[in-house]
C-alpha atoms as a PDB file:
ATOM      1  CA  UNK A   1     -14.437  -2.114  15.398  1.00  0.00           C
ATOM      2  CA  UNK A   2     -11.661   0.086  14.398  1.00  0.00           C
ATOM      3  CA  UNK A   3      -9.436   1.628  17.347  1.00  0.00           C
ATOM      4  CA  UNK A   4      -8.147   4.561  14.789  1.00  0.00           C
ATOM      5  CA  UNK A   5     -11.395   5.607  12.781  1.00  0.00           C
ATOM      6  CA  UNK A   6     -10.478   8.854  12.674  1.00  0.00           C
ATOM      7  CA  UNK A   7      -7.718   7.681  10.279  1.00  0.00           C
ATOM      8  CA  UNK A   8      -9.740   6.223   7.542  1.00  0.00           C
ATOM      9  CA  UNK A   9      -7.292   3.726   5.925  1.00  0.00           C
ATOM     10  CA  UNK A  10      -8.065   1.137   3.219  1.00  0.00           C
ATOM     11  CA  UNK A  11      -7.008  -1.706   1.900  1.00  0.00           C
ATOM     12  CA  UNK A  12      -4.111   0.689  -0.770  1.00  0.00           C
ATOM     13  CA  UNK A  13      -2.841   2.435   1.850  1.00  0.00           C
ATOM     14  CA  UNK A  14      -2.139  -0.696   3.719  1.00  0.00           C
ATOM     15  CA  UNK A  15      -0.425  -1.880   0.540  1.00  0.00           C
ATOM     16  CA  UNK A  16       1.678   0.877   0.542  1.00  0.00           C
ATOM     17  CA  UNK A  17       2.157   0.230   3.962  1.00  0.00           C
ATOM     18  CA  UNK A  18       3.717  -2.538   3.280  1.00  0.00           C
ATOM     19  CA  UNK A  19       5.385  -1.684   0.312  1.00  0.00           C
ATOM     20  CA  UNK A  20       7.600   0.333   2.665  1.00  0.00           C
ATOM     21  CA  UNK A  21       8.270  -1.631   5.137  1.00  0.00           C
ATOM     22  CA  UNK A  22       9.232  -4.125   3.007  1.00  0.00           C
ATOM     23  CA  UNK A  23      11.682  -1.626   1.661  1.00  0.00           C
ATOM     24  CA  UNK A  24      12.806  -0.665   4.894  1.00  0.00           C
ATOM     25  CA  UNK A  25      13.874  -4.287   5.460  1.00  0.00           C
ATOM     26  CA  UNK A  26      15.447  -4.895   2.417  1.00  0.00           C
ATOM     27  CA  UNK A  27      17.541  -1.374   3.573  1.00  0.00           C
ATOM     28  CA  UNK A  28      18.596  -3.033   6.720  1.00  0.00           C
ATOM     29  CA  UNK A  29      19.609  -6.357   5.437  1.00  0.00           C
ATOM     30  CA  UNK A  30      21.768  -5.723   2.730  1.00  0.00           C
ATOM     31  CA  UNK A  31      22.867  -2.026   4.132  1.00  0.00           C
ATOM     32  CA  UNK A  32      21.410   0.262   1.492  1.00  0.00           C
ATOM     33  CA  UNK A  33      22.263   4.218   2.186  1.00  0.00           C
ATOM     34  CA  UNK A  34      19.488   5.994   3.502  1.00  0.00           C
ATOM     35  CA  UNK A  35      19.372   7.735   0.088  1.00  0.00           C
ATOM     36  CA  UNK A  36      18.829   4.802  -1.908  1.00  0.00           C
ATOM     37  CA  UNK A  37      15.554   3.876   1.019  1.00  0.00           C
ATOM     38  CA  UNK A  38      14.381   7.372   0.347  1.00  0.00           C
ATOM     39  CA  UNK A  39      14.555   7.307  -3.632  1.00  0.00           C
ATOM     40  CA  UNK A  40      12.726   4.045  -3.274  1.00  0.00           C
ATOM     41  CA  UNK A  41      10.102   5.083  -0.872  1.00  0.00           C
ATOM     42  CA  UNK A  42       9.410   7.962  -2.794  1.00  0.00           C
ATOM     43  CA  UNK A  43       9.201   5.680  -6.351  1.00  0.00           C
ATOM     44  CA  UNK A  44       6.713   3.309  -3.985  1.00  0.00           C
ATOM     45  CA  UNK A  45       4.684   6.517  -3.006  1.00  0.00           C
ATOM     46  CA  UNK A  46       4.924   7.876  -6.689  1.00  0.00           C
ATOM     47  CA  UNK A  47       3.498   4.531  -8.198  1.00  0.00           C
ATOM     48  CA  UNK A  48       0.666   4.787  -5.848  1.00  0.00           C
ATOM     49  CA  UNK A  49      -0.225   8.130  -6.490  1.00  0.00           C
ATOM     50  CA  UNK A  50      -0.096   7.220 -10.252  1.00  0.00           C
ATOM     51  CA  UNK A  51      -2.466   4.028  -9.718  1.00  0.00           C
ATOM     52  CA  UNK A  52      -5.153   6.205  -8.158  1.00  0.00           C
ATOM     53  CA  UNK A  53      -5.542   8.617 -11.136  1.00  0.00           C
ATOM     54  CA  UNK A  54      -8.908   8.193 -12.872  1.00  0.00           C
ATOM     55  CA  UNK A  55      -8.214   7.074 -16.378  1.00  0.00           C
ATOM     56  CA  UNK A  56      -9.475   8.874 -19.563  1.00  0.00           C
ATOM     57  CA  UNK A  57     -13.250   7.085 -20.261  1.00  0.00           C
ATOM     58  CA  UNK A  58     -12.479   8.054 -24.239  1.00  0.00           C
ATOM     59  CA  UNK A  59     -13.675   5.633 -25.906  1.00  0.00           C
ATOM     60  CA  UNK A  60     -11.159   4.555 -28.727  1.00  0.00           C
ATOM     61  CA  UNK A  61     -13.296   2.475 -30.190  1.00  0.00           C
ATOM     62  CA  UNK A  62     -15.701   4.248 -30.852  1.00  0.00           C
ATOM     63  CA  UNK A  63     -14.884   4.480 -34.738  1.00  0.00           C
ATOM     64  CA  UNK A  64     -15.503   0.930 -35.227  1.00  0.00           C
ATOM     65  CA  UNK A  65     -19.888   1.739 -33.990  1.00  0.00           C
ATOM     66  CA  UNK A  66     -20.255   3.681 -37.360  1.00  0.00           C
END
């Protein structure tokens, strides 16, 4: 039973989740600038964003069947 369904998050979202707060720590500990949290946040969210894109289903092989 979920006490936020109306959120709908999955399993990526949680690692992005913690992606960031992992970052946030790292920020804290050894006193980053909130610029260099932001520029890595933003990478994190980036990379993410870039995982999810469908890939091209060319097949490159496809040559080699002839």
């Amino acid at each position: 039973m979920m006490m936020y369904s109306y959120i709908k998050l999955g399993p990526r979202d949680g690692v992005l989740l913690i992606a960031v707060l992992i970052m946030l720590v790292l920020t804290l500990v050894f006193k980053w600038s909130i610029w260099e949290f932001l520029f890595s946040a933003i990478a994190i969210i980036i990379s993410f964003i870039a995982g999810r894109m469908k890939p091209n289903t060319k097949n490159v092989l496809a040559f080699l069947k002839k």
